[in-house]
PDB file of N, CA and C in Angstrom:
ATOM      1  N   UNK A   1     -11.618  -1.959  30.352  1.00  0.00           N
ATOM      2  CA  UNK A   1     -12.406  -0.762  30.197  1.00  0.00           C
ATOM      3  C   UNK A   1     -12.306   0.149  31.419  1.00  0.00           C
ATOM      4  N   UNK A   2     -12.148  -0.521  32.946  1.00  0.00           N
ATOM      5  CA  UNK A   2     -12.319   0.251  33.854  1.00  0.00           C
ATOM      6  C   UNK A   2     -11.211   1.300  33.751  1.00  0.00           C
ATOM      7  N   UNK A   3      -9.864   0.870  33.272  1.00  0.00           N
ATOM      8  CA  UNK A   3      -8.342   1.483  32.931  1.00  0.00           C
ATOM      9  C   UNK A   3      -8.881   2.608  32.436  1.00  0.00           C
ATOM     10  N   UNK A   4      -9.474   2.422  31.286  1.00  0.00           N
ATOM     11  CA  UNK A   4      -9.836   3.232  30.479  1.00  0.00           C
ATOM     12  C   UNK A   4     -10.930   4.844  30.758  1.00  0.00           C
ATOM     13  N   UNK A   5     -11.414   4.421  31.835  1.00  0.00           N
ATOM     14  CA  UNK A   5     -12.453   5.314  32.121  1.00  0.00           C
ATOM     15  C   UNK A   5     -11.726   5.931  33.864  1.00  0.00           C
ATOM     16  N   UNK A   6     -10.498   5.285  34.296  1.00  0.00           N
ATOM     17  CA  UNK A   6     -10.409   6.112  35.174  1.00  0.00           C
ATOM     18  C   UNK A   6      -9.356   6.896  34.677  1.00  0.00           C
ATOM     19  N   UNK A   7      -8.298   6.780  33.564  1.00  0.00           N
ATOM     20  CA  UNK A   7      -7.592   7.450  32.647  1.00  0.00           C
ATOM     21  C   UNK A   7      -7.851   8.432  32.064  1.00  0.00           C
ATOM     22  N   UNK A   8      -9.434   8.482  31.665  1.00  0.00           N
ATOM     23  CA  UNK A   8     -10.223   9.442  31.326  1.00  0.00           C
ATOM     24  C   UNK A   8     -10.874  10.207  31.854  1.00  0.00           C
ATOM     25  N   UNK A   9     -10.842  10.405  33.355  1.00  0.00           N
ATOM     26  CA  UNK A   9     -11.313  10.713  34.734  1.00  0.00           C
ATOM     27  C   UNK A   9     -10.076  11.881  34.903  1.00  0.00           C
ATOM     28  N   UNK A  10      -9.269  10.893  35.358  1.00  0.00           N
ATOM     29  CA  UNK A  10      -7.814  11.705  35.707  1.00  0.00           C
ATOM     30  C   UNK A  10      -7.386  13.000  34.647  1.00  0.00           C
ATOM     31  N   UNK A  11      -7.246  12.690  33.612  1.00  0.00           N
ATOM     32  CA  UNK A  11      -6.925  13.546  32.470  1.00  0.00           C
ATOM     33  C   UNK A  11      -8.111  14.446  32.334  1.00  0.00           C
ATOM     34  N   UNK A  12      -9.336  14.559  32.704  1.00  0.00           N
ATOM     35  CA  UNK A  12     -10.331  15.476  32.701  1.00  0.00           C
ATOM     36  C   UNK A  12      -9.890  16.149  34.211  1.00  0.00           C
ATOM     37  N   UNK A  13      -9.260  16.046  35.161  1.00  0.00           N
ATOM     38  CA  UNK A  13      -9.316  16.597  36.669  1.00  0.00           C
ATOM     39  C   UNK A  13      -8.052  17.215  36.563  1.00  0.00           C
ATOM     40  N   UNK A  14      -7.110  17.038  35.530  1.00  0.00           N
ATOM     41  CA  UNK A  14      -5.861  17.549  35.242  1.00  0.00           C
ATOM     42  C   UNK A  14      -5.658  18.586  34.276  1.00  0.00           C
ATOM     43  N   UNK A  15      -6.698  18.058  33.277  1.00  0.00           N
ATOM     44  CA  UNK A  15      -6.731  19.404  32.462  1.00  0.00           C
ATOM     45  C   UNK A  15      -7.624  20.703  32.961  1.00  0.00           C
ATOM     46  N   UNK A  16      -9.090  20.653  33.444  1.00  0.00           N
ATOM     47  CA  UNK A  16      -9.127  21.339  34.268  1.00  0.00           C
ATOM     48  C   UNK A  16      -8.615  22.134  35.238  1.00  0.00           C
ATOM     49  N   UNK A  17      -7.966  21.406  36.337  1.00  0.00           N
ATOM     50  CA  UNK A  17      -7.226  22.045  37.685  1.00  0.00           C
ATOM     51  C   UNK A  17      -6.298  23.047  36.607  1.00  0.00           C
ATOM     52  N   UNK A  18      -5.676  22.663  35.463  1.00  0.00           N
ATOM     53  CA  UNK A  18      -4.217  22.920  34.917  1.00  0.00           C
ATOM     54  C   UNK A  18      -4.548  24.572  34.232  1.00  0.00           C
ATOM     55  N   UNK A  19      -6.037  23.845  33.668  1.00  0.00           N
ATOM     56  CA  UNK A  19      -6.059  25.645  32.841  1.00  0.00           C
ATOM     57  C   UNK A  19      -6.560  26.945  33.895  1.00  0.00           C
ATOM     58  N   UNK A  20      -7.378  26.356  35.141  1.00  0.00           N
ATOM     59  CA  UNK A  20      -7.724  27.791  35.550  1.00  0.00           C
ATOM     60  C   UNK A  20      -6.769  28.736  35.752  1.00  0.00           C
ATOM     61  N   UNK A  21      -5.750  28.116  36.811  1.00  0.00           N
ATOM     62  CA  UNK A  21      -5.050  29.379  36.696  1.00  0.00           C
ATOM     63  C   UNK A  21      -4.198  29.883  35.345  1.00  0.00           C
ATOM     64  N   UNK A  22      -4.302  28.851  34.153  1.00  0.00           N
ATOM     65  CA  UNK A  22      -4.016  29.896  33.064  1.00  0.00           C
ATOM     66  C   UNK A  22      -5.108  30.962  32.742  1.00  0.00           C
ATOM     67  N   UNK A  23      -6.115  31.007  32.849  1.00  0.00           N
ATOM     68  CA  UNK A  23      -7.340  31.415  32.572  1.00  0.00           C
ATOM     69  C   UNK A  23      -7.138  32.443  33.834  1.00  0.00           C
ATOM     70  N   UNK A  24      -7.206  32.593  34.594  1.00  0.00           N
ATOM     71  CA  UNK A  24      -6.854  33.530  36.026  1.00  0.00           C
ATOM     72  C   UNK A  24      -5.965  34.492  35.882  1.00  0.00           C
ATOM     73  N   UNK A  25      -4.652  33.960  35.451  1.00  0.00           N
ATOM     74  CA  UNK A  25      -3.492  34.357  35.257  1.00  0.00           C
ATOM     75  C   UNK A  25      -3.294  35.352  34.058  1.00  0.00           C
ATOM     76  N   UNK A  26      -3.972  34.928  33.042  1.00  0.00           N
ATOM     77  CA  UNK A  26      -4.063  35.955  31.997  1.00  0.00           C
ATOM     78  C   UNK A  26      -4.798  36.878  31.659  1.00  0.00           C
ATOM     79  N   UNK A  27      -6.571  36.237  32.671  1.00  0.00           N
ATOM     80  CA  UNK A  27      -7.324  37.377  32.349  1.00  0.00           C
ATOM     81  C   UNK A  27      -6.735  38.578  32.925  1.00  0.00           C
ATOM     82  N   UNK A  28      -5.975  38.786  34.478  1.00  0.00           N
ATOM     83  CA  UNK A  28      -5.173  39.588  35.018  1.00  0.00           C
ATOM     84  C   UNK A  28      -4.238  40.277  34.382  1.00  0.00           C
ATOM     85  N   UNK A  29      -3.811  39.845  33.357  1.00  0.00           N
ATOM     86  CA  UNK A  29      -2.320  40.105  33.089  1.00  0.00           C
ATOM     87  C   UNK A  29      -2.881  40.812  31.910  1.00  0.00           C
ATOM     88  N   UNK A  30      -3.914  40.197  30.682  1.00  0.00           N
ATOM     89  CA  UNK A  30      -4.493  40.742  29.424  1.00  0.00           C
ATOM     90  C   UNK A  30      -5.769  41.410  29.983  1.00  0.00           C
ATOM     91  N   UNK A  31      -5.822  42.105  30.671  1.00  0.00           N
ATOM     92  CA  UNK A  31      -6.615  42.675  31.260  1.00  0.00           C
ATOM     93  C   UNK A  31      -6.772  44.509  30.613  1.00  0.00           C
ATOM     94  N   UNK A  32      -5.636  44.811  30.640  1.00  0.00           N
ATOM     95  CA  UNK A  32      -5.370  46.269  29.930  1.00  0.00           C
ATOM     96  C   UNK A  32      -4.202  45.841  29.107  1.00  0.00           C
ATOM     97  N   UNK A  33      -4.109  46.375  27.970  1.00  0.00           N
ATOM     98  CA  UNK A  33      -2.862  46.244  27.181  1.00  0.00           C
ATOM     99  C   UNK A  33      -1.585  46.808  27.662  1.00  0.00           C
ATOM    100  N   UNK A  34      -0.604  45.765  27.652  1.00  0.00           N
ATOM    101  CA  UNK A  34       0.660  45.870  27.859  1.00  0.00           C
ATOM    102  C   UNK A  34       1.677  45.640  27.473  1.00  0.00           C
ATOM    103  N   UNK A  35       3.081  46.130  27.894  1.00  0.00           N
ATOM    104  CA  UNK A  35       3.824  44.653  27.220  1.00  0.00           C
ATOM    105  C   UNK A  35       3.475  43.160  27.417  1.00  0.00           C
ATOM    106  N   UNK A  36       3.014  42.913  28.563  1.00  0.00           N
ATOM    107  CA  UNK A  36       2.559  41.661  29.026  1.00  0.00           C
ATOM    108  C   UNK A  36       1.688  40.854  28.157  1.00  0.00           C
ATOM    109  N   UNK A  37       0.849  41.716  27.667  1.00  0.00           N
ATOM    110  CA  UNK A  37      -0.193  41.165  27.111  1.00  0.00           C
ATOM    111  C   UNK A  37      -0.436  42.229  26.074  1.00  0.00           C
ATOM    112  N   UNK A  38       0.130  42.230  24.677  1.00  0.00           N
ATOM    113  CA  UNK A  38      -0.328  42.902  23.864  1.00  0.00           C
ATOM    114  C   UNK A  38      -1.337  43.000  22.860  1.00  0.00           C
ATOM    115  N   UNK A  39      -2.443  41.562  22.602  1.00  0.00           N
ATOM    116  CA  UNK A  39      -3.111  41.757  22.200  1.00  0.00           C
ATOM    117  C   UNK A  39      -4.087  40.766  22.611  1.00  0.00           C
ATOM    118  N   UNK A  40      -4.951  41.632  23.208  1.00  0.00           N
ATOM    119  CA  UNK A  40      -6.247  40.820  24.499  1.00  0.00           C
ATOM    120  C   UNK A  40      -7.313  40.241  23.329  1.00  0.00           C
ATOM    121  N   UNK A  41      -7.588  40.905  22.421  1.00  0.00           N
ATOM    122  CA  UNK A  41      -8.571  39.915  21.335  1.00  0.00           C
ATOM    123  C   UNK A  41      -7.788  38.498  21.302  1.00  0.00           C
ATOM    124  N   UNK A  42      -6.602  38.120  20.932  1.00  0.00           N
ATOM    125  CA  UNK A  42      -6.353  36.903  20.946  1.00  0.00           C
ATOM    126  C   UNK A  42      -6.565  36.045  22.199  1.00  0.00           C
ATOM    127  N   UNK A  43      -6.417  36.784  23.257  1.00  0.00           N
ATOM    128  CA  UNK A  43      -6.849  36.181  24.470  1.00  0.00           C
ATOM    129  C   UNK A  43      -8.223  35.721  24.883  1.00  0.00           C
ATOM    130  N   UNK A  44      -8.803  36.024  24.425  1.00  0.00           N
ATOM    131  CA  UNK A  44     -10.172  35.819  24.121  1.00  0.00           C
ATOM    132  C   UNK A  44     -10.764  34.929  23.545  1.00  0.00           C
ATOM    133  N   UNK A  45     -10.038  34.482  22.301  1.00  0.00           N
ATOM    134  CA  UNK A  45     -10.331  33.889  21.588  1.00  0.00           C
ATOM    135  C   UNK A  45      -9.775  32.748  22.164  1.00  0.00           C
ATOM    136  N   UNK A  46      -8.191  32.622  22.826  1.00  0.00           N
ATOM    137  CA  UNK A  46      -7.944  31.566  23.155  1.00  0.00           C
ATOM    138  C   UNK A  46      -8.428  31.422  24.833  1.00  0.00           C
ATOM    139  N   UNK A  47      -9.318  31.903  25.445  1.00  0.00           N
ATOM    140  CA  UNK A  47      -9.668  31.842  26.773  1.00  0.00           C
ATOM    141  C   UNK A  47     -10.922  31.421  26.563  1.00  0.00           C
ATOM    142  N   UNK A  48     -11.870  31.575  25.709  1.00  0.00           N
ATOM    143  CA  UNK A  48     -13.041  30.669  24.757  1.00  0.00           C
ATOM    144  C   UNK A  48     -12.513  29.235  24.105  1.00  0.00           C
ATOM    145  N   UNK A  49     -11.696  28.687  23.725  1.00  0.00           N
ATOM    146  CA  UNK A  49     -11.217  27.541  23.526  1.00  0.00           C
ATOM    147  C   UNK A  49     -10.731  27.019  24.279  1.00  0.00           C
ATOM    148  N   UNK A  50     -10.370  27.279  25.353  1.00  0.00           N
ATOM    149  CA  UNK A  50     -10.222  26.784  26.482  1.00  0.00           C
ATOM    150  C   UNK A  50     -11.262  26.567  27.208  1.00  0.00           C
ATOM    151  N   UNK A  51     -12.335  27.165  27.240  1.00  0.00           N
ATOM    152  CA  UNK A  51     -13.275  27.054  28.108  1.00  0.00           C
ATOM    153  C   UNK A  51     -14.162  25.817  27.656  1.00  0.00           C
ATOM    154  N   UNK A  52     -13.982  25.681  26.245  1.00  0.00           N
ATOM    155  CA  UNK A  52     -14.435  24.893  25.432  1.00  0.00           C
ATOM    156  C   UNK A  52     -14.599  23.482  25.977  1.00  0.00           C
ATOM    157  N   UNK A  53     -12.780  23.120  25.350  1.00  0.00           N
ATOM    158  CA  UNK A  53     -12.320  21.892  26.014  1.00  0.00           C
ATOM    159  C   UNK A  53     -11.960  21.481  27.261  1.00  0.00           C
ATOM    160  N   UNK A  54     -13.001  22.631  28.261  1.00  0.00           N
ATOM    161  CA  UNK A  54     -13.117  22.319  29.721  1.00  0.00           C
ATOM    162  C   UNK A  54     -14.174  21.745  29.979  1.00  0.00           C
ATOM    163  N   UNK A  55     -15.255  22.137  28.887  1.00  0.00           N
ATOM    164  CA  UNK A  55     -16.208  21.758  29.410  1.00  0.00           C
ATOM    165  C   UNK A  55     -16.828  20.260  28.082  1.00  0.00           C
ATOM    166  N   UNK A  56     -15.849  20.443  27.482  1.00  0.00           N
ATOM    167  CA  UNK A  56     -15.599  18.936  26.649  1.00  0.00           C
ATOM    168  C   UNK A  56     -14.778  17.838  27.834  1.00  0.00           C
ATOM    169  N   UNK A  57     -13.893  18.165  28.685  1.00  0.00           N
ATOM    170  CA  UNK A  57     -13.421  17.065  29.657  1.00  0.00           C
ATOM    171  C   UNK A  57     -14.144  16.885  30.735  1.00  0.00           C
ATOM    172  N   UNK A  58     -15.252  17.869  31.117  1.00  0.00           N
ATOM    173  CA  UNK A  58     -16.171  17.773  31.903  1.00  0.00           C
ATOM    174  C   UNK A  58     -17.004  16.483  31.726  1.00  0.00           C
ATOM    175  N   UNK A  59     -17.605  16.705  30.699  1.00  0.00           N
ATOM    176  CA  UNK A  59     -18.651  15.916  29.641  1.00  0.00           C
ATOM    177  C   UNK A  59     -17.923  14.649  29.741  1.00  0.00           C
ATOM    178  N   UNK A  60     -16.869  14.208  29.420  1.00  0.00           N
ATOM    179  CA  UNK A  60     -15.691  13.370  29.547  1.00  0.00           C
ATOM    180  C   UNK A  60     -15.872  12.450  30.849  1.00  0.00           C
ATOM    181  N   UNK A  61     -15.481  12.876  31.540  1.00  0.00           N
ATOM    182  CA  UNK A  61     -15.536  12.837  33.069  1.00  0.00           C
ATOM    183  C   UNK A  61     -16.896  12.696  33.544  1.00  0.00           C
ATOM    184  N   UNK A  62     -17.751  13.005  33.140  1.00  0.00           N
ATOM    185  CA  UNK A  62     -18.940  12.837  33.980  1.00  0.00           C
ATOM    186  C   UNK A  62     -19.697  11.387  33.140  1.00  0.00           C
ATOM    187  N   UNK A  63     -18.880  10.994  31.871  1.00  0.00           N
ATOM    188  CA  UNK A  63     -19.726   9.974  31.232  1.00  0.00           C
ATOM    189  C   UNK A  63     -18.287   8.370  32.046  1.00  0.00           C
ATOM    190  N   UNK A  64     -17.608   8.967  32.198  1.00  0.00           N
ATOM    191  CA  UNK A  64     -16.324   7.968  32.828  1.00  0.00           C
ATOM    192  C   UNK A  64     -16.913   7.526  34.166  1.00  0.00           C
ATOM    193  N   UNK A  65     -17.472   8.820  34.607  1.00  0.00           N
ATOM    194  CA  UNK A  65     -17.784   8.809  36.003  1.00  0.00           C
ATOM    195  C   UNK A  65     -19.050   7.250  36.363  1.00  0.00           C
ATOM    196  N   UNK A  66     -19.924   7.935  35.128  1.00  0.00           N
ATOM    197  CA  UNK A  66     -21.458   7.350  35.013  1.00  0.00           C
ATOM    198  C   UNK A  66     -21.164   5.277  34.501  1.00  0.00           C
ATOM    199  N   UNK A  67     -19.870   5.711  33.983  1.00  0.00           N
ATOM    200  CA  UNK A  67     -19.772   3.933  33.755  1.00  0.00           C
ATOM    201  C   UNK A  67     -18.983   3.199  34.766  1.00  0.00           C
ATOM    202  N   UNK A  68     -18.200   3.897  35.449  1.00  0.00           N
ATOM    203  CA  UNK A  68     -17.513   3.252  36.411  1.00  0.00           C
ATOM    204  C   UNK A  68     -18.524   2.767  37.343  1.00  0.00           C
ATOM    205  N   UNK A  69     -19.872   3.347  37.686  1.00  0.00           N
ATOM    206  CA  UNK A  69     -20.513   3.701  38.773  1.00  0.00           C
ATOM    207  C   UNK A  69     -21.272   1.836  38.250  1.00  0.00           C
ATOM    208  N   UNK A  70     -21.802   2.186  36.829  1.00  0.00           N
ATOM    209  CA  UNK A  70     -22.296   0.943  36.023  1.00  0.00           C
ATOM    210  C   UNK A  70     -21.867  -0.002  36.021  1.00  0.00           C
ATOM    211  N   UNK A  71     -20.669  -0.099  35.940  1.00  0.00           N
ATOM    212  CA  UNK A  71     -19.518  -1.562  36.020  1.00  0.00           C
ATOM    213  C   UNK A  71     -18.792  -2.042  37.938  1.00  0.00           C
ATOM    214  N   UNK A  72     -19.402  -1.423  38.446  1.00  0.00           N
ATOM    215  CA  UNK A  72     -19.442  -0.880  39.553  1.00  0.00           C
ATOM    216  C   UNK A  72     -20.684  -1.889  40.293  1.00  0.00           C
ATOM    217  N   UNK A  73     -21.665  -1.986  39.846  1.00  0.00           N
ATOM    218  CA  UNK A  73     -22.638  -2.402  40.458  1.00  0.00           C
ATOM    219  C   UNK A  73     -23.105  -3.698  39.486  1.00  0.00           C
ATOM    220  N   UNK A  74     -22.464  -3.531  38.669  1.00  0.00           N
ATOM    221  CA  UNK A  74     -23.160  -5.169  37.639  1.00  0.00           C
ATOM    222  C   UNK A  74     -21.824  -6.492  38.613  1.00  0.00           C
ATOM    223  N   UNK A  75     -20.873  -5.887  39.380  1.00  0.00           N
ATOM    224  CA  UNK A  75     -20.010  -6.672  39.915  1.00  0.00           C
ATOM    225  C   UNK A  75     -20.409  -7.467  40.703  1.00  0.00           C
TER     226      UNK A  75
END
């Protein structure tokens, strides 16, 4: 189980770190319409689903966190 919950740790600190600067990067870029970025409603929509399952690996991570800490001290 411990495998399991620091696997689930890692992959929450990776997906995080991984999207801000997509999230950074595009609000900049879809910021005014461009070629770059031609249609900022979709960005939106996908910069809200992202934010989503950031704060779904958060949740993730903080319950990985809370059992390691548990299995941790029953040792």
């Amino acid at each position: 189980m411990v495998k399991l919950h620091v696997a689930i740790l890692v992959s929450a600190v990776v997906w995080i770190f991984g999207s801000l600067p997509w999230l950074i990067l595009n609000g900049i870029l879809c910021s005014q319409p461009s070629q770059v970025c031609t249609n900022p409603s979709a960005f939106q929509q996908q910069a809200a689903l992202v934010l989503f399952m950031d704060a779904v690996f958060l949740a993730a991570g903080f319950f990985a966190v809370r059992q390691l800490r548990r299995d941790r001290r029953t040792r």
